[in-house]
C-alpha atoms as a PDB file:
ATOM      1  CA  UNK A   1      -9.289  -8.616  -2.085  1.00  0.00           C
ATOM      2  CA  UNK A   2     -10.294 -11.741  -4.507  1.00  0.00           C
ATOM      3  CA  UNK A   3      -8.532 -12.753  -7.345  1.00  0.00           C
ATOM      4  CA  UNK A   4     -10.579 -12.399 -10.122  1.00  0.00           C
ATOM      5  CA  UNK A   5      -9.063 -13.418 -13.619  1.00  0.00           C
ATOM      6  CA  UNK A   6      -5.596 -14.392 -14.919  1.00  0.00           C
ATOM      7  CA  UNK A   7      -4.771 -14.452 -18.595  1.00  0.00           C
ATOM      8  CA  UNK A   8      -1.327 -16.163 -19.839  1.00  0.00           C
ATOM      9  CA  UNK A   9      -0.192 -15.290 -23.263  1.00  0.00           C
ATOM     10  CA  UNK A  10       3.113 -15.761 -25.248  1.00  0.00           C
ATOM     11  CA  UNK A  11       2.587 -12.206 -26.948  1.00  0.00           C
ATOM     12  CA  UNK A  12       2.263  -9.241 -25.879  1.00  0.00           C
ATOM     13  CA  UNK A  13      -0.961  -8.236 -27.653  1.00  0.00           C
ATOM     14  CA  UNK A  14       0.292  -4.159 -27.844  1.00  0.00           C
ATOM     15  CA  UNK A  15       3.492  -4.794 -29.031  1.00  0.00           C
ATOM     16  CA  UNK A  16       3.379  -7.959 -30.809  1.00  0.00           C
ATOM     17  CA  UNK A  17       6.886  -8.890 -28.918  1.00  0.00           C
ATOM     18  CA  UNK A  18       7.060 -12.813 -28.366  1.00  0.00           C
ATOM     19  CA  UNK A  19       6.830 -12.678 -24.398  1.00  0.00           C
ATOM     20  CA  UNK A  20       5.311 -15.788 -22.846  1.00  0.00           C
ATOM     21  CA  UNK A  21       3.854 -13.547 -19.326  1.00  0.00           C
ATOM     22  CA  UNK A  22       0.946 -14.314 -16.587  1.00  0.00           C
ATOM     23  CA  UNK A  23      -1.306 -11.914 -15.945  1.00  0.00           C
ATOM     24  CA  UNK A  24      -3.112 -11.296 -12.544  1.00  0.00           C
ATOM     25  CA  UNK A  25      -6.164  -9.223 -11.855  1.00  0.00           C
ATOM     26  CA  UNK A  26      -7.061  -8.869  -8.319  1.00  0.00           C
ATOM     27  CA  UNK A  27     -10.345  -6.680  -6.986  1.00  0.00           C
ATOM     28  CA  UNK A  28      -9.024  -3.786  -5.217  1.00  0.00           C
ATOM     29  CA  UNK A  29     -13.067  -2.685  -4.282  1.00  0.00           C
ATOM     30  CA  UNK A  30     -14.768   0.017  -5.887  1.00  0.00           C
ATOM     31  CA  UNK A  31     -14.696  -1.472  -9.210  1.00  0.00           C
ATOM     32  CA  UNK A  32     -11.030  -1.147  -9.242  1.00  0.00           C
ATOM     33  CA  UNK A  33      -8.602  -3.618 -10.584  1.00  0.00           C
ATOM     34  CA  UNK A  34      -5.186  -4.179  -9.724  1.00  0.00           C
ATOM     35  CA  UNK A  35      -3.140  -6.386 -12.468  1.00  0.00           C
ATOM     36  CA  UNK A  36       0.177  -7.795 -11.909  1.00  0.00           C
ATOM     37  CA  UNK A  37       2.723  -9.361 -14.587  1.00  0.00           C
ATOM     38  CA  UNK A  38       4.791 -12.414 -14.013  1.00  0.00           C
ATOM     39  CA  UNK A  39       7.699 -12.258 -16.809  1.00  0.00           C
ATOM     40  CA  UNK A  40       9.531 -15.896 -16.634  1.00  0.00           C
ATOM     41  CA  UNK A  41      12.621 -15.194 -19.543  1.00  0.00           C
ATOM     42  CA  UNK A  42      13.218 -11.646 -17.511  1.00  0.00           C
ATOM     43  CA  UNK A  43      15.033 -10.675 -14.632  1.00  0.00           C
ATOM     44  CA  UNK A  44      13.436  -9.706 -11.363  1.00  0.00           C
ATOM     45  CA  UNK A  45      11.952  -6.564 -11.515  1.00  0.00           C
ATOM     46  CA  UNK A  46      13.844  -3.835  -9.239  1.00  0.00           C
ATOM     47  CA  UNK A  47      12.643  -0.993  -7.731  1.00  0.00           C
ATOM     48  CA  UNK A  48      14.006   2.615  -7.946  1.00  0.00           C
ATOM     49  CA  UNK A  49      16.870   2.299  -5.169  1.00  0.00           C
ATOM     50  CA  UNK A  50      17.109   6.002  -5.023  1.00  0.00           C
ATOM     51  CA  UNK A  51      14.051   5.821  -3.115  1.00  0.00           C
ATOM     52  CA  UNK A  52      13.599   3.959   0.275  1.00  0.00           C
ATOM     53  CA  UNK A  53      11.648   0.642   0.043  1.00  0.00           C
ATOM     54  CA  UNK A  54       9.142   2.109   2.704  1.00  0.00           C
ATOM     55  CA  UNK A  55       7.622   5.181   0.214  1.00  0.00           C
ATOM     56  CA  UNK A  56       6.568   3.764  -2.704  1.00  0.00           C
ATOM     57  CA  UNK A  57       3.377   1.230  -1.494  1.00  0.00           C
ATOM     58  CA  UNK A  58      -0.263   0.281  -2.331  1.00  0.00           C
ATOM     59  CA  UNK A  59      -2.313   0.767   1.301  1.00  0.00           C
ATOM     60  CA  UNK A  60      -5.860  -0.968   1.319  1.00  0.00           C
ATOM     61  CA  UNK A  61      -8.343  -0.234   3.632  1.00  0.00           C
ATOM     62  CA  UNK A  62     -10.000  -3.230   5.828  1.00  0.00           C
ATOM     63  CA  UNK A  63     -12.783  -2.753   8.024  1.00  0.00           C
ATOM     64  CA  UNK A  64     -12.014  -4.259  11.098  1.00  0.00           C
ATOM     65  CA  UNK A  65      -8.885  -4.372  13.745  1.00  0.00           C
ATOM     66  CA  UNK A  66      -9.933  -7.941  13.942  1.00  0.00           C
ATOM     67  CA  UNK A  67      -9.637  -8.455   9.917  1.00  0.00           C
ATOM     68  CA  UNK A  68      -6.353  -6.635  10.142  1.00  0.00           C
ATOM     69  CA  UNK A  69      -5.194  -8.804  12.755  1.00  0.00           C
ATOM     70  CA  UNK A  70      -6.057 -11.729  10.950  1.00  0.00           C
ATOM     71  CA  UNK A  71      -4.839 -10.936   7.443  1.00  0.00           C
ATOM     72  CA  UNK A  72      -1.285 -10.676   9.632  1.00  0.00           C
ATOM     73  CA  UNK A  73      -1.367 -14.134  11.161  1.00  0.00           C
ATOM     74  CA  UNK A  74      -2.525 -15.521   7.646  1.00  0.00           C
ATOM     75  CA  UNK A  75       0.677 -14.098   5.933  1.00  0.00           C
ATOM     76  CA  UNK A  76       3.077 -14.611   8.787  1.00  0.00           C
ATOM     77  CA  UNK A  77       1.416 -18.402   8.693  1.00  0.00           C
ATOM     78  CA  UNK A  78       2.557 -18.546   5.158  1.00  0.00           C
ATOM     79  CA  UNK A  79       5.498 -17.264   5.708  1.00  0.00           C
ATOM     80  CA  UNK A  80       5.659 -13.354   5.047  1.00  0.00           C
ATOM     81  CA  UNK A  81       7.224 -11.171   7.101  1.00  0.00           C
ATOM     82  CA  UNK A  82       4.820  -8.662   8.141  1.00  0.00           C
ATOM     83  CA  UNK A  83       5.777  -5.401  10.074  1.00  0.00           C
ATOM     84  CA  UNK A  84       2.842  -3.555  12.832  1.00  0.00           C
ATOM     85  CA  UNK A  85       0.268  -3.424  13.162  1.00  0.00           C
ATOM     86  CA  UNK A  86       1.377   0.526  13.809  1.00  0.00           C
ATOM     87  CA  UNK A  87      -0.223   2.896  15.676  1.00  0.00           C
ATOM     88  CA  UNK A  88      -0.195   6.077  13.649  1.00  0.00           C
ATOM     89  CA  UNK A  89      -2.774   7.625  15.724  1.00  0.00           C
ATOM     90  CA  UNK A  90      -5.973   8.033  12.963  1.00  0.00           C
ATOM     91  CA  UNK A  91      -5.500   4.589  11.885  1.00  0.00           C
ATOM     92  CA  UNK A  92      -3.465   1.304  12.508  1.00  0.00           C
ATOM     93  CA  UNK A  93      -1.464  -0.449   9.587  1.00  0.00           C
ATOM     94  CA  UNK A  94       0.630  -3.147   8.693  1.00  0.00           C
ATOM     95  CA  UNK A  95       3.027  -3.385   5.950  1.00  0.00           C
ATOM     96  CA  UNK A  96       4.761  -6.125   3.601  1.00  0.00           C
ATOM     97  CA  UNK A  97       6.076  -7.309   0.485  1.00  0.00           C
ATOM     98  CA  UNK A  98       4.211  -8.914  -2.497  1.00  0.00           C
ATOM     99  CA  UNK A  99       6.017 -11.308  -4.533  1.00  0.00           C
ATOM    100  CA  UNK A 100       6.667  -8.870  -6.972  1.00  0.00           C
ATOM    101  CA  UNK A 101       8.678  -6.526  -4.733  1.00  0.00           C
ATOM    102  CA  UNK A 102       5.786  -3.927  -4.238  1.00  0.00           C
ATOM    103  CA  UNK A 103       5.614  -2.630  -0.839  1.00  0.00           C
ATOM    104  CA  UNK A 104       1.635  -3.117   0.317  1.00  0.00           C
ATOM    105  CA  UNK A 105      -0.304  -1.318   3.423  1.00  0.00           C
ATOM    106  CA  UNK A 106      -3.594  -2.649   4.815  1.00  0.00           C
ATOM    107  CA  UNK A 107      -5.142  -0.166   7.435  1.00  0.00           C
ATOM    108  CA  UNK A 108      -7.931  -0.123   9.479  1.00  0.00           C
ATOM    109  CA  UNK A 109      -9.392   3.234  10.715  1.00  0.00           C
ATOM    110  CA  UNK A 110      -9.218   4.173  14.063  1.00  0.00           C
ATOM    111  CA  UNK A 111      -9.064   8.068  14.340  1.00  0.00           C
ATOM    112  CA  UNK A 112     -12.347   9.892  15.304  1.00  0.00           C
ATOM    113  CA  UNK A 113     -14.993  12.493  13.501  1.00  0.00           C
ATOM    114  CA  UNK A 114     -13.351  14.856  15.575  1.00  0.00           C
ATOM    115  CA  UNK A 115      -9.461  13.929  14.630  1.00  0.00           C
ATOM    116  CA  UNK A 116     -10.455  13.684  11.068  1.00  0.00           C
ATOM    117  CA  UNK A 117     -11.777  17.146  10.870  1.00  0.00           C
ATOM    118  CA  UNK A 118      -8.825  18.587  12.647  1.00  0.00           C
ATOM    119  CA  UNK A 119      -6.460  17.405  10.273  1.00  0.00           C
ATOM    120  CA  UNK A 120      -9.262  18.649   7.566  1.00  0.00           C
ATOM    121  CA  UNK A 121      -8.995  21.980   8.681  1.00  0.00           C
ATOM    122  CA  UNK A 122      -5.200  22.140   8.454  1.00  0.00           C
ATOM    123  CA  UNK A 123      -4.512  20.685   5.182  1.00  0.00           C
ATOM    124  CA  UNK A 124      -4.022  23.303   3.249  1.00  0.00           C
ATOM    125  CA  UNK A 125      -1.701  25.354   5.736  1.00  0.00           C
ATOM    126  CA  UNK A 126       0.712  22.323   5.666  1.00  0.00           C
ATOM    127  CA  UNK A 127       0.886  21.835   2.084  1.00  0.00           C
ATOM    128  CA  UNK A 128       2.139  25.454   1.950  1.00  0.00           C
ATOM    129  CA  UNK A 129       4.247  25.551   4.908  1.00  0.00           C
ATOM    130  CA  UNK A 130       5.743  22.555   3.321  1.00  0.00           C
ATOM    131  CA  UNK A 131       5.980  24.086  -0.361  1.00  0.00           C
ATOM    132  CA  UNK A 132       7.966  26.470   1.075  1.00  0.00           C
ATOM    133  CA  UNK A 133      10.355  25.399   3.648  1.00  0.00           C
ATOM    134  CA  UNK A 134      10.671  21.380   2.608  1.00  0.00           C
ATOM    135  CA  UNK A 135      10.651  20.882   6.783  1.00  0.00           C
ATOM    136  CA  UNK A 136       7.910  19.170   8.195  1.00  0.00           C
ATOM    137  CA  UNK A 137       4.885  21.507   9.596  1.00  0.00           C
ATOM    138  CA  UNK A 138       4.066  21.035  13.464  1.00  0.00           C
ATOM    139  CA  UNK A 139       0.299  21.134  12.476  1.00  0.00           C
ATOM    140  CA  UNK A 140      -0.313  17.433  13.169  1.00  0.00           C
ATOM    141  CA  UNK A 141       2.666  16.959  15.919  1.00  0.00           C
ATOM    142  CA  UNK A 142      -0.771  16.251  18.498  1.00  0.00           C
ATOM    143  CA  UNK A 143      -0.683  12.784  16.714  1.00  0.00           C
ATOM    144  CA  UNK A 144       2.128  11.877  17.913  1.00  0.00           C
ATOM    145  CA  UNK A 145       2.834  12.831  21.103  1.00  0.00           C
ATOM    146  CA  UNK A 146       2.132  10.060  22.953  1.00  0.00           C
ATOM    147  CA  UNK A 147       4.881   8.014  21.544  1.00  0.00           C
END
């Protein structure tokens, strides 16, 4: 992901408020942009605490175990506190905080042709067994039975 402009303003250019703020854009691939605010007079932004911290994320994919592997050592290096990379069967992950309190994912894929279409086939079953009974569907349990 590069970092590929940052404006800084002291009005909001919708609203006309007077709100000194940074703004971020980042290159999320795919001609995507993320873009993050930085609000000095404000307080920290919160999350929704009716939620756990671990639902709500941004995942990005990476191409390699190896890249993976080293975009952990590069944040623990700089201090983050990164958690996996986990095993969750079709691909491996780790997770961690930006500065801004958003929860982020990068994952590398690791599940087969095979794996991929066996989920495939099932989607639609579980989304409907799920509709229905809120409980979680034993359609995908094979993923996890090794641990």
């Amino acid at each position: 992901m590069d970092f590929i402009l940052a404006i800084a303003e002291d009005q909001v250019p919708s609203t006309k408020e007077p709100e000194p703020y940074m703004h971020v854009f980042l290159d999320a691939g795919g001609e995507n942009v993320l873009a993050f605010f930085e609000l000095p007079t404000k307080p920290a932004m919160g999350r929704d605490h009716n939620t756990p911290a671990w639902v709500q994320h941004l995942a990005f994919k990476v191409s390699t175990l190896a890249e993976l592997e080293s975009a952990k050592a590069k944040m623990e290096a700089d201090g983050i506190e990164v958690i996996g990379p986990i095993d969750h069967t079709i691909f491996k992950s780790i997770y961690f905080f930006d500065p801004n309190g958003h929860r982020c994912e990068l994952a590398v894929n690791t599940g087969t042709t095979e794996m991929r279409k066996k989920l495939d086939d099932v989607k639609w079953e579980m989304l409907e067994e799920w509709t229905q009974t809120k409980r979680a569907p034993n359609h995908a349990r094979w993923m996890h039975q090794n641990g």
